[in-house]
C-alpha atoms as a PDB file:
ATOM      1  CA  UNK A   1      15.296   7.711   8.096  1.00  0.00           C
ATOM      2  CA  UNK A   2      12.841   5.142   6.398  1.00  0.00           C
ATOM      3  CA  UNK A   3      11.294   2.286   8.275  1.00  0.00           C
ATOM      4  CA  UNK A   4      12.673  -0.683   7.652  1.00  0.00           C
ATOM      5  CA  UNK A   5      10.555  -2.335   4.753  1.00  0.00           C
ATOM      6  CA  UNK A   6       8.798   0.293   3.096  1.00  0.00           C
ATOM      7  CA  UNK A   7       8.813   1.730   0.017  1.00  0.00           C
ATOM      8  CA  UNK A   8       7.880   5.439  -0.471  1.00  0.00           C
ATOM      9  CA  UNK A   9       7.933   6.954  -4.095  1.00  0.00           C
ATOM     10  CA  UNK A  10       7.052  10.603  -5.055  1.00  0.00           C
ATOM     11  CA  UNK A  11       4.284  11.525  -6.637  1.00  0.00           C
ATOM     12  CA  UNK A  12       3.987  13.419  -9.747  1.00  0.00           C
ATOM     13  CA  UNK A  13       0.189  14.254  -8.423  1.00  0.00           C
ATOM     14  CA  UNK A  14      -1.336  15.546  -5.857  1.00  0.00           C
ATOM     15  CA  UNK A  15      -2.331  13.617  -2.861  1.00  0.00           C
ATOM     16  CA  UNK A  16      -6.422  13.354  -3.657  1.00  0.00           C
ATOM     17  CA  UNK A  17      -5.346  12.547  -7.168  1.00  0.00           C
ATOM     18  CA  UNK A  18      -2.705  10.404  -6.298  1.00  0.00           C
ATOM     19  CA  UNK A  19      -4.981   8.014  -4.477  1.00  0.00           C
ATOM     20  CA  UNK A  20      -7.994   8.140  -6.785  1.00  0.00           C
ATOM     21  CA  UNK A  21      -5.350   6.763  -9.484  1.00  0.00           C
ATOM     22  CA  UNK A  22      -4.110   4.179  -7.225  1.00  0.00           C
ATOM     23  CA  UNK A  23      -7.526   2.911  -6.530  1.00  0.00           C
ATOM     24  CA  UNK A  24      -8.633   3.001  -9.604  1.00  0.00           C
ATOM     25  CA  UNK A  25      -5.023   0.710 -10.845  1.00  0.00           C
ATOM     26  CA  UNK A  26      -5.770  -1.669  -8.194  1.00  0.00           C
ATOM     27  CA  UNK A  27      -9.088  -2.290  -8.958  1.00  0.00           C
ATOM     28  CA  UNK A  28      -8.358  -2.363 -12.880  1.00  0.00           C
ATOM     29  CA  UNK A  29      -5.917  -5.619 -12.087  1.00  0.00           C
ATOM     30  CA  UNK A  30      -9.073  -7.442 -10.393  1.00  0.00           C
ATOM     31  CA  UNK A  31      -8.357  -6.638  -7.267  1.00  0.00           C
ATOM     32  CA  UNK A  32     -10.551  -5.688  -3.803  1.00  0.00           C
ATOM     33  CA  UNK A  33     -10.269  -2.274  -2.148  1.00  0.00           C
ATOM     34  CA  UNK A  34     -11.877  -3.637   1.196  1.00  0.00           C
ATOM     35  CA  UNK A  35     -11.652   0.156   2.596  1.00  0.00           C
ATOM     36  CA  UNK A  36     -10.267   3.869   2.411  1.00  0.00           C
ATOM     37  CA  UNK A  37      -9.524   5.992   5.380  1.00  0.00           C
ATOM     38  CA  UNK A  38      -9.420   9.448   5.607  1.00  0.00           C
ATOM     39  CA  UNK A  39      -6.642   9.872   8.421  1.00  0.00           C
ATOM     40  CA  UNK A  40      -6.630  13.732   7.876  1.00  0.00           C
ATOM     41  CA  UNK A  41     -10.490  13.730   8.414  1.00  0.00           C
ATOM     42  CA  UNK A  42     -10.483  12.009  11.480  1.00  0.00           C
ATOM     43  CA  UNK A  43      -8.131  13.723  12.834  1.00  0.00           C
ATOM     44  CA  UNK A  44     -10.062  17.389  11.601  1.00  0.00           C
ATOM     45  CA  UNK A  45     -12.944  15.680  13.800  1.00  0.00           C
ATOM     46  CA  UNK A  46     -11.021  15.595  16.939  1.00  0.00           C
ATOM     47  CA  UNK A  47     -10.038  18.965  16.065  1.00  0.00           C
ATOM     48  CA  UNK A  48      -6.621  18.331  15.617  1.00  0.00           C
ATOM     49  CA  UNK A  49      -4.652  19.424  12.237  1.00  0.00           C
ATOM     50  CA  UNK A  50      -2.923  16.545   9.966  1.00  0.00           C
ATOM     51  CA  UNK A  51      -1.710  17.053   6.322  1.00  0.00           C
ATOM     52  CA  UNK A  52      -3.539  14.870   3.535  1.00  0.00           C
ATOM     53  CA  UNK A  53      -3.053  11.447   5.055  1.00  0.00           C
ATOM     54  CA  UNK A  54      -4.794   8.511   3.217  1.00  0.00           C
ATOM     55  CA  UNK A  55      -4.600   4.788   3.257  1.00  0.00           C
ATOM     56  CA  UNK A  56      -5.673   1.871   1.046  1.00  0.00           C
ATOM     57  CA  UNK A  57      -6.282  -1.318   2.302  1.00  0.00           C
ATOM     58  CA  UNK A  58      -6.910  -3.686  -0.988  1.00  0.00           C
ATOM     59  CA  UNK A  59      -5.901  -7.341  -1.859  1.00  0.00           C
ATOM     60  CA  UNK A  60      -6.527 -10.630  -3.463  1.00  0.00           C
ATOM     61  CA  UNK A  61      -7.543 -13.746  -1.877  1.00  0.00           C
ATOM     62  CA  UNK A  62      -5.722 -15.910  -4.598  1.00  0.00           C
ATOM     63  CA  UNK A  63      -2.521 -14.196  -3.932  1.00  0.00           C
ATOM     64  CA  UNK A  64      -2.707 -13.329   0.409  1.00  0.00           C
ATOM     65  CA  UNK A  65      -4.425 -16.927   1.167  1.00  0.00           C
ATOM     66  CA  UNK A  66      -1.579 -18.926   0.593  1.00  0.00           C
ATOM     67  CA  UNK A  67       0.489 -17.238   2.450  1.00  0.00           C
ATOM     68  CA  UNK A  68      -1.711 -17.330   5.761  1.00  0.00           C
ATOM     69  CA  UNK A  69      -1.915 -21.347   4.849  1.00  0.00           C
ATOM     70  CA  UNK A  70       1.553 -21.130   5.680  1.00  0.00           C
ATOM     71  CA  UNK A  71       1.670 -18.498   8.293  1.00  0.00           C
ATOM     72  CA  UNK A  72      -1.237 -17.049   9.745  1.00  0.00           C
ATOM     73  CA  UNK A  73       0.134 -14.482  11.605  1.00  0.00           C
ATOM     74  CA  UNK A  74       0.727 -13.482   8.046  1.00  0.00           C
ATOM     75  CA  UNK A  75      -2.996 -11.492   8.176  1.00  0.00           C
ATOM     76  CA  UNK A  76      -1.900  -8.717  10.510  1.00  0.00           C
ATOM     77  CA  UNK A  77       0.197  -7.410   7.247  1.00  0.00           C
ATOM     78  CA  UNK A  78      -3.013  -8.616   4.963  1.00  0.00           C
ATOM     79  CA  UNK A  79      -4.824  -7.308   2.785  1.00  0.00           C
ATOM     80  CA  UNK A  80      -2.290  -4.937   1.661  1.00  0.00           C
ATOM     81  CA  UNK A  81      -1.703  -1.506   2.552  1.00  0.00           C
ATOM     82  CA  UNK A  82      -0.548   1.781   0.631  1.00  0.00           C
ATOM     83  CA  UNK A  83      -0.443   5.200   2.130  1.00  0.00           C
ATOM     84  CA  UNK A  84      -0.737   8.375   0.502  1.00  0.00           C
ATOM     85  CA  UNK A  85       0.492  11.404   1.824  1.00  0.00           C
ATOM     86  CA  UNK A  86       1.841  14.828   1.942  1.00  0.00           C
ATOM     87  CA  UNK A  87       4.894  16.291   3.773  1.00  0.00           C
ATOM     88  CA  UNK A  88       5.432  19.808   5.248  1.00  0.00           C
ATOM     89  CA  UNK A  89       6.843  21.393   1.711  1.00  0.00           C
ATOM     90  CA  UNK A  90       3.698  20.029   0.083  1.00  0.00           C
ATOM     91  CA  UNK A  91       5.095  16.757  -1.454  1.00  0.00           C
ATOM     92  CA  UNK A  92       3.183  13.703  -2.171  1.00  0.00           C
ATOM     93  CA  UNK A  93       3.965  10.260  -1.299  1.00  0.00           C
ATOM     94  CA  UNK A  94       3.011   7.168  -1.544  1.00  0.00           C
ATOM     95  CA  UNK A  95       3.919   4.489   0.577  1.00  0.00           C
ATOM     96  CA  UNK A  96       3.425   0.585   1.315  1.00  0.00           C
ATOM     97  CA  UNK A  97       5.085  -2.261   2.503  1.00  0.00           C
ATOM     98  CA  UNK A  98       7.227  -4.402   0.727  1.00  0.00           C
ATOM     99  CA  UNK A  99       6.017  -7.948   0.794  1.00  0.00           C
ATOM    100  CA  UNK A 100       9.218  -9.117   0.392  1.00  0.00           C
ATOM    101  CA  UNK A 101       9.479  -7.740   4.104  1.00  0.00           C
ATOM    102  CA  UNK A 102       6.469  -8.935   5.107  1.00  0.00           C
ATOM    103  CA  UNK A 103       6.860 -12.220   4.453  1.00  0.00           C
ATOM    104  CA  UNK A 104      10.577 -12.056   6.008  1.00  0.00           C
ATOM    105  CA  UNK A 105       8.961 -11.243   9.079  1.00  0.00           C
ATOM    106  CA  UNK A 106       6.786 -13.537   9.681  1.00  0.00           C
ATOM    107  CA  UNK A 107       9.182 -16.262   8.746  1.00  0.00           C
ATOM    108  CA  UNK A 108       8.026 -17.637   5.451  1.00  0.00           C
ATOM    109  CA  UNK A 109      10.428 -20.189   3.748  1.00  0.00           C
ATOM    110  CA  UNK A 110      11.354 -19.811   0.146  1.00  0.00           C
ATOM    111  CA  UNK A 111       8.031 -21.525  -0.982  1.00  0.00           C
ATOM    112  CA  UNK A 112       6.376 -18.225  -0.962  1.00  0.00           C
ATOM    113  CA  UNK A 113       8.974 -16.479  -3.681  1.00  0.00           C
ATOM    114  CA  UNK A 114       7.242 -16.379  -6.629  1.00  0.00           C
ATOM    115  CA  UNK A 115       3.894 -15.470  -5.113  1.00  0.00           C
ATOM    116  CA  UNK A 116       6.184 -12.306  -3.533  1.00  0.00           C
ATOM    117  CA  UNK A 117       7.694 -11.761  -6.911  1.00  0.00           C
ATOM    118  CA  UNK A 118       4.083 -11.867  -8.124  1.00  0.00           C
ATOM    119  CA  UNK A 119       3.352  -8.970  -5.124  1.00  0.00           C
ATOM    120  CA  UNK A 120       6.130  -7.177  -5.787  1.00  0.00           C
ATOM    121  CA  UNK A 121       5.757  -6.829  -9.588  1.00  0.00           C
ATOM    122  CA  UNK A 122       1.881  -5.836  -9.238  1.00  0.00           C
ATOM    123  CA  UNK A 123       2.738  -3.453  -6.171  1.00  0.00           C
ATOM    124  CA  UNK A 124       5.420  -1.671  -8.299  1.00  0.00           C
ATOM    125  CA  UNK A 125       3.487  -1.268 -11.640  1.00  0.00           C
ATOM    126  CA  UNK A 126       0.313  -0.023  -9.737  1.00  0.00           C
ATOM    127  CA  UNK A 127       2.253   2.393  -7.800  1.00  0.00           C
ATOM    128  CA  UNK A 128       4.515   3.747 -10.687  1.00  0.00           C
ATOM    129  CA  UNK A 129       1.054   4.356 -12.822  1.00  0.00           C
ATOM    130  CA  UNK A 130      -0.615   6.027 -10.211  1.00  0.00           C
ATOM    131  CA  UNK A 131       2.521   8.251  -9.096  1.00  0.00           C
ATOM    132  CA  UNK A 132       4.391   9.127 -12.697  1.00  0.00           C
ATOM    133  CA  UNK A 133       3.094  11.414 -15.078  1.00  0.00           C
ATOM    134  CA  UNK A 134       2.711  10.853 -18.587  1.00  0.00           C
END
């Protein structure tokens, strides 16, 4: 079952590729990759095994600031997030939140739409280039 909110898409790619595309989409549309974690690597430190398991936290003030004007609980789900990963059979996902959910939970009126729409449009071409092949 898929948690409520999320959006997963396979990946044509593998999971090191997968990301590096991703990151380099989001920072070709102007955006900020604030960090990248390794979860598979920290977890190989504590000696304990976990398939490839990376995240992307990235973002744009212009777009996430209004939001927290309105809500600033809003920056728990801010910057933005995408996960990529691998399952058992050796599949590669990526996931991220929808901020059409995000913004639903934290209780933002219908002010915020088009800068969601914006979210949503960027979220879903960046993804789609960094998960389809050519």
């Amino acid at each position: 079952m898929a948690a409520e909110g999320l959006i997963t898409i396979r990946s044509a790619y593998g999971p090191e590729d997968t990301m590096n595309r991703f990151d380099a989409e989001v920072r070709a549309k102007g955006m900020t990759v604030f960090a990248r974690i390794d979860h598979a690597a920290g977890a190989a430190a504590v000696g304990l095994p976990l398939r490839p398991t990376d995240l992307l936290i990235f973002g744009n003030a212009k777009g996430g600031t209004p939001l927290m004007q309105q809500v600033q609980t809003i920056g728990i789900d801010l910057p933005l997030k995408a996960l990529v990963w691998q399952d058992a059979s050796g599949t590669t996902w990526l996931s991220y939140n929808d901020p059409a959910w995000v913004v639903q939970r934290h209780g933002l009126d219908d002010t915020a739409n088009a800068t969601v729409n914006a979210m949503r449009q960027a979220l879903h071409a960046i993804a789609s280039k960094a998960t389809t092949a050519p």
